[in-house]
Every structure is written in structure tokens, then in C-alpha cells.
PDB file of N, CA and C in Angstrom:
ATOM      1  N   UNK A   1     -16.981  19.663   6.730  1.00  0.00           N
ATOM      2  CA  UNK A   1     -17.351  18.260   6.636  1.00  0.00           C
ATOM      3  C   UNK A   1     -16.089  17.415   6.469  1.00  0.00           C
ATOM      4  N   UNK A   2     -15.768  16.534   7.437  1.00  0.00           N
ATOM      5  CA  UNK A   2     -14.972  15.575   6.977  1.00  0.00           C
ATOM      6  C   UNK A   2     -14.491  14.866   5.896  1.00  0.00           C
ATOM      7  N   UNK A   3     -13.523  14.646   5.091  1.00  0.00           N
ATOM      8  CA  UNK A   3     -12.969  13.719   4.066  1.00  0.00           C
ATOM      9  C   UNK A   3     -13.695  12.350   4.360  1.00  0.00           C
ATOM     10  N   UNK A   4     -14.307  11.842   3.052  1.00  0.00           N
ATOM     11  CA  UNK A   4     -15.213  10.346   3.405  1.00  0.00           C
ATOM     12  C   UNK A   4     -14.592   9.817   2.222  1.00  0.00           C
ATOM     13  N   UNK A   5     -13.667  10.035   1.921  1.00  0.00           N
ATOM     14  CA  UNK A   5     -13.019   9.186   0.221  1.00  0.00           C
ATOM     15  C   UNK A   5     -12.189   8.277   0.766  1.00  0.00           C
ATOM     16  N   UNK A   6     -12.374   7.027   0.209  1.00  0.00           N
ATOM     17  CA  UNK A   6     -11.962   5.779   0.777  1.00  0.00           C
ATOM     18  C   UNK A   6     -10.603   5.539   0.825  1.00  0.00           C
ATOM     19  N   UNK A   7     -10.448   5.121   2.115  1.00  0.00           N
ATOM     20  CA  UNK A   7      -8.608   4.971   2.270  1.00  0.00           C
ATOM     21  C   UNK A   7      -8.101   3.159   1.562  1.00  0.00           C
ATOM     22  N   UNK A   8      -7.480   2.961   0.789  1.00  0.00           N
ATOM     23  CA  UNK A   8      -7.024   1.992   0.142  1.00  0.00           C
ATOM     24  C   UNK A   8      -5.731   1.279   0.898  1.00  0.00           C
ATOM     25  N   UNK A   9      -5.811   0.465   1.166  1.00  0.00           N
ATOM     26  CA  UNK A   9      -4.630  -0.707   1.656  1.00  0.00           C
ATOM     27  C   UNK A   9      -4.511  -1.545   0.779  1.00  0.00           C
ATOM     28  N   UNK A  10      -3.617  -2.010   0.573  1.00  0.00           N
ATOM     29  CA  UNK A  10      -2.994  -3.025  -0.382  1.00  0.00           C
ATOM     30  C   UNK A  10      -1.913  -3.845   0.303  1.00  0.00           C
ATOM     31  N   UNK A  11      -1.845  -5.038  -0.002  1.00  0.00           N
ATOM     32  CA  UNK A  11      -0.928  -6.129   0.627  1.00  0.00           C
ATOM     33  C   UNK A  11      -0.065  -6.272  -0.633  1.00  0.00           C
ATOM     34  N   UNK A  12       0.924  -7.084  -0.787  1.00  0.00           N
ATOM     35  CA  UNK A  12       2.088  -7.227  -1.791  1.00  0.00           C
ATOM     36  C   UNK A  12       1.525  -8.015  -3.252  1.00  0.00           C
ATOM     37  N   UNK A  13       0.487  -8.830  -2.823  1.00  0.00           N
ATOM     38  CA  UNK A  13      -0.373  -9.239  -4.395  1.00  0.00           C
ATOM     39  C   UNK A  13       0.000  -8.252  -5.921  1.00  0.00           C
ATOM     40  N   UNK A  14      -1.523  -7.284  -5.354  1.00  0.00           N
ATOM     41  CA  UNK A  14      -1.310  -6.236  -6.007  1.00  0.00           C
ATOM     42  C   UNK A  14      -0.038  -5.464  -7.012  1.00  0.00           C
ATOM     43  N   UNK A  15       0.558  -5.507  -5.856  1.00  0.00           N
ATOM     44  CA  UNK A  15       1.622  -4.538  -6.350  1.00  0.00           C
ATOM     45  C   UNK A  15       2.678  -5.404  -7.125  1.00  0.00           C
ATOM     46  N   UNK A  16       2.828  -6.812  -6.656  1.00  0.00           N
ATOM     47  CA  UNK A  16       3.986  -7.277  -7.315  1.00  0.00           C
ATOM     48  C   UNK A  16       3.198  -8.015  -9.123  1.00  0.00           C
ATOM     49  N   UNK A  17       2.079  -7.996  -9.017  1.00  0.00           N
ATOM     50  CA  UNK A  17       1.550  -8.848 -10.006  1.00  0.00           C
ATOM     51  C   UNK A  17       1.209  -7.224 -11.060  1.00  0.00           C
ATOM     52  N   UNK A  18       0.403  -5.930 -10.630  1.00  0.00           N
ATOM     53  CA  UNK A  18       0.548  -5.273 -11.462  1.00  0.00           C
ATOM     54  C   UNK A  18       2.000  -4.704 -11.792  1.00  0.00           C
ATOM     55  N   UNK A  19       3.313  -4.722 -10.747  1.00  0.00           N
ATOM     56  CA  UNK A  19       4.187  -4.460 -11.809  1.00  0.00           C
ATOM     57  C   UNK A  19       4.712  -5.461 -12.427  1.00  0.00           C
ATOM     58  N   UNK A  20       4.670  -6.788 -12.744  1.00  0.00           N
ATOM     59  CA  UNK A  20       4.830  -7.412 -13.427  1.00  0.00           C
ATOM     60  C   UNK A  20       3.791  -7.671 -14.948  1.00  0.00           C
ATOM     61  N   UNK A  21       3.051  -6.690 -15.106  1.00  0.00           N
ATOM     62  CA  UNK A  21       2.779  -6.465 -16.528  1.00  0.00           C
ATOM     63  C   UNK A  21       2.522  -4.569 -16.521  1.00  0.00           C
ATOM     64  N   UNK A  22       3.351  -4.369 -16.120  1.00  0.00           N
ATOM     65  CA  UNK A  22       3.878  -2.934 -15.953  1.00  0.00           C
ATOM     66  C   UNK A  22       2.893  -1.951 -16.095  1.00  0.00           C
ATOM     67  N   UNK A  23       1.798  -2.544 -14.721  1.00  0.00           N
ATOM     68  CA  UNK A  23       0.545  -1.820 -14.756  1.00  0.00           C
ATOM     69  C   UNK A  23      -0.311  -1.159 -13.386  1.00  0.00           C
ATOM     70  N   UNK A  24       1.520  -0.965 -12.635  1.00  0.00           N
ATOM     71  CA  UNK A  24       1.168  -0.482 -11.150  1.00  0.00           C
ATOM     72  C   UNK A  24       0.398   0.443 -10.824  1.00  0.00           C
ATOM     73  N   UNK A  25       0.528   1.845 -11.935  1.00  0.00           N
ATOM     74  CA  UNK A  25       0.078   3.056 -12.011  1.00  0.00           C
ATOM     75  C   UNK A  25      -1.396   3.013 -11.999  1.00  0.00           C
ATOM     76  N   UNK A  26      -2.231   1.298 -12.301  1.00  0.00           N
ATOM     77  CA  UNK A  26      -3.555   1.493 -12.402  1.00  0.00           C
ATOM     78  C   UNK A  26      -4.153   1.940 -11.034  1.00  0.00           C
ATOM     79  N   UNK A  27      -3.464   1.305  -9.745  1.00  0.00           N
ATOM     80  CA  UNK A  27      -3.735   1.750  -8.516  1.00  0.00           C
ATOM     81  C   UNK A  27      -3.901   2.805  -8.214  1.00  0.00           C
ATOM     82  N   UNK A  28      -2.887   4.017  -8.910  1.00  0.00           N
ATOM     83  CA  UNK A  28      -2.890   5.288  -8.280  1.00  0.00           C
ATOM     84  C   UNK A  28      -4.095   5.774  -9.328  1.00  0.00           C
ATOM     85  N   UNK A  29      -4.026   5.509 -10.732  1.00  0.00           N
ATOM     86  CA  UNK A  29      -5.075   5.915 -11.259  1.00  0.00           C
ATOM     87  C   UNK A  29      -6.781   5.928 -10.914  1.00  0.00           C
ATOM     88  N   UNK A  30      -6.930   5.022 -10.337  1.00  0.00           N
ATOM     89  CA  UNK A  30      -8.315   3.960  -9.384  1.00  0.00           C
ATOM     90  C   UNK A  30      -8.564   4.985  -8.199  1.00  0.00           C
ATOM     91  N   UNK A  31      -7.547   5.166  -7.595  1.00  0.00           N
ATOM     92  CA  UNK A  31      -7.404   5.399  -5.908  1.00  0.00           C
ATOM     93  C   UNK A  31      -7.163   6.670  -5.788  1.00  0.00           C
ATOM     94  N   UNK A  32      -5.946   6.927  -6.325  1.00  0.00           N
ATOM     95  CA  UNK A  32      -5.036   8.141  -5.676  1.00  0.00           C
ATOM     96  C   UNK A  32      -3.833   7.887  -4.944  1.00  0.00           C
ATOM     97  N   UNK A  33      -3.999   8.461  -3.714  1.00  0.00           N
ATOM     98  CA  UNK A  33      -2.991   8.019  -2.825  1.00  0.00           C
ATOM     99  C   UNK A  33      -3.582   6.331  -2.274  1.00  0.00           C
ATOM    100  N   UNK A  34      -2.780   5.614  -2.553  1.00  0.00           N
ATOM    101  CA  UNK A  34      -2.512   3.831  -1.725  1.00  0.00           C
ATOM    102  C   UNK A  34      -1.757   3.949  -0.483  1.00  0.00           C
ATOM    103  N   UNK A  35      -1.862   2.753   0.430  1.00  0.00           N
ATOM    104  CA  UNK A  35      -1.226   2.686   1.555  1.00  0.00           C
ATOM    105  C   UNK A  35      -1.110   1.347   1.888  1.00  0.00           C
ATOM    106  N   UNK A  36       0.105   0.790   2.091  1.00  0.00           N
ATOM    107  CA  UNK A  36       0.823  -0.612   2.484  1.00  0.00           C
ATOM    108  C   UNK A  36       0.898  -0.535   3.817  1.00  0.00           C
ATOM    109  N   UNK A  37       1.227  -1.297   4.558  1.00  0.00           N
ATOM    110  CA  UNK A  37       1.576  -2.091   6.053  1.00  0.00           C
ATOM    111  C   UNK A  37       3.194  -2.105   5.891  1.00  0.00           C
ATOM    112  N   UNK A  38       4.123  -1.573   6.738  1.00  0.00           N
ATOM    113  CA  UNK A  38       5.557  -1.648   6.613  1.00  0.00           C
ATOM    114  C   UNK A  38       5.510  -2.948   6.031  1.00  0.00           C
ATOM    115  N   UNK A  39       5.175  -4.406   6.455  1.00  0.00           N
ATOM    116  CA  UNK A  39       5.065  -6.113   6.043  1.00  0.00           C
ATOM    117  C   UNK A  39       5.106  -6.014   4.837  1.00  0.00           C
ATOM    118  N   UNK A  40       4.434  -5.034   3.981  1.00  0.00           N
ATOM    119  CA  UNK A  40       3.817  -5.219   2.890  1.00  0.00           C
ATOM    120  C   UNK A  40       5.344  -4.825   1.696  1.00  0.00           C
ATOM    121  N   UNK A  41       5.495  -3.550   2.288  1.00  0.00           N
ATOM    122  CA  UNK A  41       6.618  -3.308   1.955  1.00  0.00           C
ATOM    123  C   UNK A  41       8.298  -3.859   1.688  1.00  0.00           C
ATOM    124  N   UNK A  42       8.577  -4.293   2.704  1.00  0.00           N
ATOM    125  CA  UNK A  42       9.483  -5.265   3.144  1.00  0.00           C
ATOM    126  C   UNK A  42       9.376  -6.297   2.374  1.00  0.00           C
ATOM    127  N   UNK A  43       8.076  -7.188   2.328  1.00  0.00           N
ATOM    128  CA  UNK A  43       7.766  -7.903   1.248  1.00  0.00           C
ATOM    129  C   UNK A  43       8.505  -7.725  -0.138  1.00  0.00           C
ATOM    130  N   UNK A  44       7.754  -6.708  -0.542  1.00  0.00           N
ATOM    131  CA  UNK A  44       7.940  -6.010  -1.794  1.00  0.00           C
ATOM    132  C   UNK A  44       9.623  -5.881  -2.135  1.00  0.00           C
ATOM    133  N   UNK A  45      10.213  -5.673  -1.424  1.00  0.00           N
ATOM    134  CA  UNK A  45      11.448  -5.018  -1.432  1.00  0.00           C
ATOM    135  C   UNK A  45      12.705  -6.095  -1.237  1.00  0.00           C
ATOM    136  N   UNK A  46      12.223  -7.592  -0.808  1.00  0.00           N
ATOM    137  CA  UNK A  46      12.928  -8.296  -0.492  1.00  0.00           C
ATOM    138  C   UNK A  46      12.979  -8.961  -2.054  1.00  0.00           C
ATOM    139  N   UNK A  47      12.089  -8.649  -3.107  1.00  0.00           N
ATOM    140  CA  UNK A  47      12.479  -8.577  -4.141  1.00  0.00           C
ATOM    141  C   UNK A  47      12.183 -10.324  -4.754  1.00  0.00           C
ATOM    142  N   UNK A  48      12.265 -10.727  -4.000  1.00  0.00           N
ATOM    143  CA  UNK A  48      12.093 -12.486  -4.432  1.00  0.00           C
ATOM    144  C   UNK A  48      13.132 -12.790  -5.667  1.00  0.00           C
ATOM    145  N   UNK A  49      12.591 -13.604  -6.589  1.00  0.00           N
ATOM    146  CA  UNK A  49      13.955 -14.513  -7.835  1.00  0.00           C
ATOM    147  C   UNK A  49      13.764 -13.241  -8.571  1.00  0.00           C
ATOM    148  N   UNK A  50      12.955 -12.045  -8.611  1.00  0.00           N
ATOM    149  CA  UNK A  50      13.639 -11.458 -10.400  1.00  0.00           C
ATOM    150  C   UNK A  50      13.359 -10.301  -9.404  1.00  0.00           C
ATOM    151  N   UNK A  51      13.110  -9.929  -7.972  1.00  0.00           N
ATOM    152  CA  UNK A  51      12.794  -8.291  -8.114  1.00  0.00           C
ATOM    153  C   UNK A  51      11.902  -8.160  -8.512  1.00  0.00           C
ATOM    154  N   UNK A  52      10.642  -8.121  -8.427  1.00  0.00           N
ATOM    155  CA  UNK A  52       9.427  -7.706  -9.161  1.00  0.00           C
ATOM    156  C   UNK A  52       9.075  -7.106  -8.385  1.00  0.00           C
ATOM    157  N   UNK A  53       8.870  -5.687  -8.603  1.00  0.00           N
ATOM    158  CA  UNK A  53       8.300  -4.845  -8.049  1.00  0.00           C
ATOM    159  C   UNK A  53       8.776  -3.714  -7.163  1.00  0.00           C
ATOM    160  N   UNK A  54      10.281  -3.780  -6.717  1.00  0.00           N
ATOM    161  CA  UNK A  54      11.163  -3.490  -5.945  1.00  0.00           C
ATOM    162  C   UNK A  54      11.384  -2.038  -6.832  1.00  0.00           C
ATOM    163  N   UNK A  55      11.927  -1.838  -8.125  1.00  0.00           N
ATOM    164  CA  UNK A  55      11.988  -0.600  -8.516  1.00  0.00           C
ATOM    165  C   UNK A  55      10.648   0.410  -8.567  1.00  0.00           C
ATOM    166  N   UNK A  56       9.411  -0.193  -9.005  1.00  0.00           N
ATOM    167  CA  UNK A  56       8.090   0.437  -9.121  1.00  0.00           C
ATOM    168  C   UNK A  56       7.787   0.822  -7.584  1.00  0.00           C
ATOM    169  N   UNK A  57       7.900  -0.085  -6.883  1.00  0.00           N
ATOM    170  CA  UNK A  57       7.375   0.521  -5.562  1.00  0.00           C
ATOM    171  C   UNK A  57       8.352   1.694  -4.869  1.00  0.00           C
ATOM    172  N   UNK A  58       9.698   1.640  -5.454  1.00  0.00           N
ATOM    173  CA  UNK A  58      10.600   2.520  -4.524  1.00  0.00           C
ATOM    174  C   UNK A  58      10.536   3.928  -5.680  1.00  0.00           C
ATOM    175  N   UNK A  59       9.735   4.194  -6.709  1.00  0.00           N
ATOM    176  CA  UNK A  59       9.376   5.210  -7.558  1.00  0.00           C
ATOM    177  C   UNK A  59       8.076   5.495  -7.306  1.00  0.00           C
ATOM    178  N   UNK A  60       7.086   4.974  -6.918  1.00  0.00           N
ATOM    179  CA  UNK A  60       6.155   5.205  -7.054  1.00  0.00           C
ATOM    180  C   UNK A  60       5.451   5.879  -5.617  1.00  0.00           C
ATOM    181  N   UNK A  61       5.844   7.610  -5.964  1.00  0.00           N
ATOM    182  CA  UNK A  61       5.756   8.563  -4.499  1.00  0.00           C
ATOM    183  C   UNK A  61       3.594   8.268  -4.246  1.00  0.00           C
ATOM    184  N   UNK A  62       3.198   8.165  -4.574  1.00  0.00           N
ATOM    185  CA  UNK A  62       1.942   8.056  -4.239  1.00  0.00           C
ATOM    186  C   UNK A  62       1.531   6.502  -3.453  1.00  0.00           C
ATOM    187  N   UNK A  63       2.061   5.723  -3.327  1.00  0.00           N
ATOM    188  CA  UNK A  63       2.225   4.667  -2.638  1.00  0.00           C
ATOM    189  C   UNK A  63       2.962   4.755  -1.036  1.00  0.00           C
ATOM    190  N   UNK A  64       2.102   5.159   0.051  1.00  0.00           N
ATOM    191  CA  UNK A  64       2.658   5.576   0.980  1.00  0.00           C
ATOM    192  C   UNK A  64       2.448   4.708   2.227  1.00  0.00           C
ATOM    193  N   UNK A  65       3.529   4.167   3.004  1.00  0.00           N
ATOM    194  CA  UNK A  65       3.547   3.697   3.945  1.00  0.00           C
ATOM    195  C   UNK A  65       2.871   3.484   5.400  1.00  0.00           C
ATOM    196  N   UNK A  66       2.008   2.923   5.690  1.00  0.00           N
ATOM    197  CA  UNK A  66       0.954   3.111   6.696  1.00  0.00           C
ATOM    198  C   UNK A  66       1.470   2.869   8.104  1.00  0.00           C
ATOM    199  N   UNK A  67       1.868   3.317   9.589  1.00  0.00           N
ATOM    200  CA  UNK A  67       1.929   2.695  10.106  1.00  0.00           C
ATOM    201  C   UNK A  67       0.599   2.474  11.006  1.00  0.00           C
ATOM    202  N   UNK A  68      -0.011   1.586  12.448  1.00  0.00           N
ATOM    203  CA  UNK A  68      -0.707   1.736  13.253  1.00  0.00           C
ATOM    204  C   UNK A  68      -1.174   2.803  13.577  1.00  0.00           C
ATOM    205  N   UNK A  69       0.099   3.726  14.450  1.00  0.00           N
ATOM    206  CA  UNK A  69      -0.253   4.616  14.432  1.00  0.00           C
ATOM    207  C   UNK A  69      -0.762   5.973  13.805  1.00  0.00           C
ATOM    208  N   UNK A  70      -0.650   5.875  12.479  1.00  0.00           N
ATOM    209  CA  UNK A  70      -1.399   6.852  11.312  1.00  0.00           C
ATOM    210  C   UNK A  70      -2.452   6.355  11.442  1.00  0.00           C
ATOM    211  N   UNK A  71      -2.989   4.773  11.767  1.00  0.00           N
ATOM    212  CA  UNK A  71      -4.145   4.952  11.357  1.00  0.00           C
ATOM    213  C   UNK A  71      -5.060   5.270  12.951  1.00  0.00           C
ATOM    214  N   UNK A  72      -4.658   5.461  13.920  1.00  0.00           N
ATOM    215  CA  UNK A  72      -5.333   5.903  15.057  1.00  0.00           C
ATOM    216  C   UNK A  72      -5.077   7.535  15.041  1.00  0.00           C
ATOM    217  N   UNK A  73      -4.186   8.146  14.465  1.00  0.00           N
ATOM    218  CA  UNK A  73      -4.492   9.274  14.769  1.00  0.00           C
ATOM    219  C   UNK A  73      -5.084  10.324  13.683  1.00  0.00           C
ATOM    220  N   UNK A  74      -4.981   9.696  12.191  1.00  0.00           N
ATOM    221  CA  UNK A  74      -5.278  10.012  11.280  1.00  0.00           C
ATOM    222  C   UNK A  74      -7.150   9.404  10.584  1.00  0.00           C
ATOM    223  N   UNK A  75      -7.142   8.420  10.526  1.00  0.00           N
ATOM    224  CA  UNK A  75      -8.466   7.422   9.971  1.00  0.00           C
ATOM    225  C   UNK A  75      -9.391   7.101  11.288  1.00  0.00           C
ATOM    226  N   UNK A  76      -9.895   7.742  12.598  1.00  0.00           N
ATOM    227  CA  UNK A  76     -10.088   6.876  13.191  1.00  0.00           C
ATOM    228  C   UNK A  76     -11.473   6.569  12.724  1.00  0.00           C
ATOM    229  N   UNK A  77     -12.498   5.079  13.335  1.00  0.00           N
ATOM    230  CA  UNK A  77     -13.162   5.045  12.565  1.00  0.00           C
ATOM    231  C   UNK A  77     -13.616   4.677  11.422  1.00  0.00           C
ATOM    232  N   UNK A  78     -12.476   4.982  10.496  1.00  0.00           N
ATOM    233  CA  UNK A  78     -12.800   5.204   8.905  1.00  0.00           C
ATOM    234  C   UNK A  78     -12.139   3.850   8.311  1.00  0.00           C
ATOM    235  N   UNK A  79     -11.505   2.693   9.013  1.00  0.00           N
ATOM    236  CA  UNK A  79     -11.235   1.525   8.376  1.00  0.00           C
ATOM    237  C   UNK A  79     -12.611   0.295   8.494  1.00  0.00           C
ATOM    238  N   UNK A  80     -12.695  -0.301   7.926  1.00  0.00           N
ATOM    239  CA  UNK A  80     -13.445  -1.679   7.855  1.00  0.00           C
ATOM    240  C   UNK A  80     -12.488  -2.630   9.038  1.00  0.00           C
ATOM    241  N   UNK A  81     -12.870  -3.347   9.662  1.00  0.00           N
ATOM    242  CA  UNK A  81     -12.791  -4.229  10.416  1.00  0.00           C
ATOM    243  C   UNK A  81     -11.608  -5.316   9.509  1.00  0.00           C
ATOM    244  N   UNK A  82     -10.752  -5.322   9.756  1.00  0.00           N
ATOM    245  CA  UNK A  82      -9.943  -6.025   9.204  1.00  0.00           C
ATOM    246  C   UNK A  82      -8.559  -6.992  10.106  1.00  0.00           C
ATOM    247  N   UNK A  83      -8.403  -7.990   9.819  1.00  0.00           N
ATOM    248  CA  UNK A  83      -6.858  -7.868  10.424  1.00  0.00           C
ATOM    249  C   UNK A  83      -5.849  -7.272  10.720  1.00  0.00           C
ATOM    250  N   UNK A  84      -5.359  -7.414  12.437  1.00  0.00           N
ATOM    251  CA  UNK A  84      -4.391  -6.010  12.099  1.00  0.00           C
ATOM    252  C   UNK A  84      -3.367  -7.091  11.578  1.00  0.00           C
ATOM    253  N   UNK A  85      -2.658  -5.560  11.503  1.00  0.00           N
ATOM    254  CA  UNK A  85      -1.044  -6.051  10.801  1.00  0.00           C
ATOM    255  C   UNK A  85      -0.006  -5.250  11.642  1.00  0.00           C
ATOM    256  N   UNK A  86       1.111  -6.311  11.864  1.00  0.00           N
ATOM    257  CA  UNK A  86       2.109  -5.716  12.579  1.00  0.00           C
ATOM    258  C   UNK A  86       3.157  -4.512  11.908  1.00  0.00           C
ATOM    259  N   UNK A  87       3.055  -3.266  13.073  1.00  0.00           N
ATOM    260  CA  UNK A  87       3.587  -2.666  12.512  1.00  0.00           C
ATOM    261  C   UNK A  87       4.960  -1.957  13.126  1.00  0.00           C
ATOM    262  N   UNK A  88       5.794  -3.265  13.087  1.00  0.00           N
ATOM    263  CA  UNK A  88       7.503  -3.271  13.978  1.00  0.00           C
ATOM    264  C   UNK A  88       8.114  -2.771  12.367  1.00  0.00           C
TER     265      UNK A  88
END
């Protein structure tokens, strides 16, 4: 039988607002494995006025990078109808 446990995406919200009360880990706790949009990342990493979030996300191995193509050859099917997101 196929894996039916829900695949989680997250945009930069999330991640920069729970590590800013140093409560990123609730995601993986909730979820498990998470998955960002390279955008999302980049985001994250460009760090804005204090860096928020830039060390938690580049530690945090269960937070894994999604591209397009993972999700056509990996999920097919298995997403909700959503916006895509570019994945250059």
C-alpha cells in the first residue's frame, strides 16, 4: 500500500517567525520531514536586518528542499492544487 502521510510545504512565514521565538523544531515535531520551494529557502537565507532564521534552517537536517521535479516524480497526485512555485 502506498505512503498516504501528508507531505508538508512551508513558505518562509513559518520558519522565520518560529525561529524567532526559538520554536522551529515544532514543525518537525507536528510533521516530520518539511519541505520548502528553493524561493523559500533563498528567502530564508538572505537573512533580512537580524538573520532570522538563517542558522536554524541551515541546522535543521529534517527540513528538506523541494524541487518541481521531486514533486512529479516522487508525490504524483499527492499535492492539493496549489500555486506553483518556481523552481530555478
Amino acid at each position: 500500500m502506498p505512503d498516504r502521510s501528508p507531505i508538508v510545504i512551508v513558505n518562509a512565514t513559518p520558519i522565520i517567525s518560529l525561529a524567532l521565538i526559538g520554536k522551529l523544531d515544532l514543525l518537525h515535531r507536528l510533521y516530520g520531514t518539511v519541505h520548502t520551494p528553493p524561493a523559500v529557502q533563498s528567502e530564508v537565507l538572505a537573512g533580512g536586518a537580524k538573520n532570522i532564521g538563517v542558522l536554524e534552517l541551515q541546522q535543521a537536517k529534517w527540513l528538506r528542499n523541494l524541487t518541481k521535479l521531486d514533486v512529479c516524480k516522487n508525490y504524483p497526485g499527492r499535492l492539493p492544487r496549489v500555486a506553483p512555485f518556481d523552481s530555478r
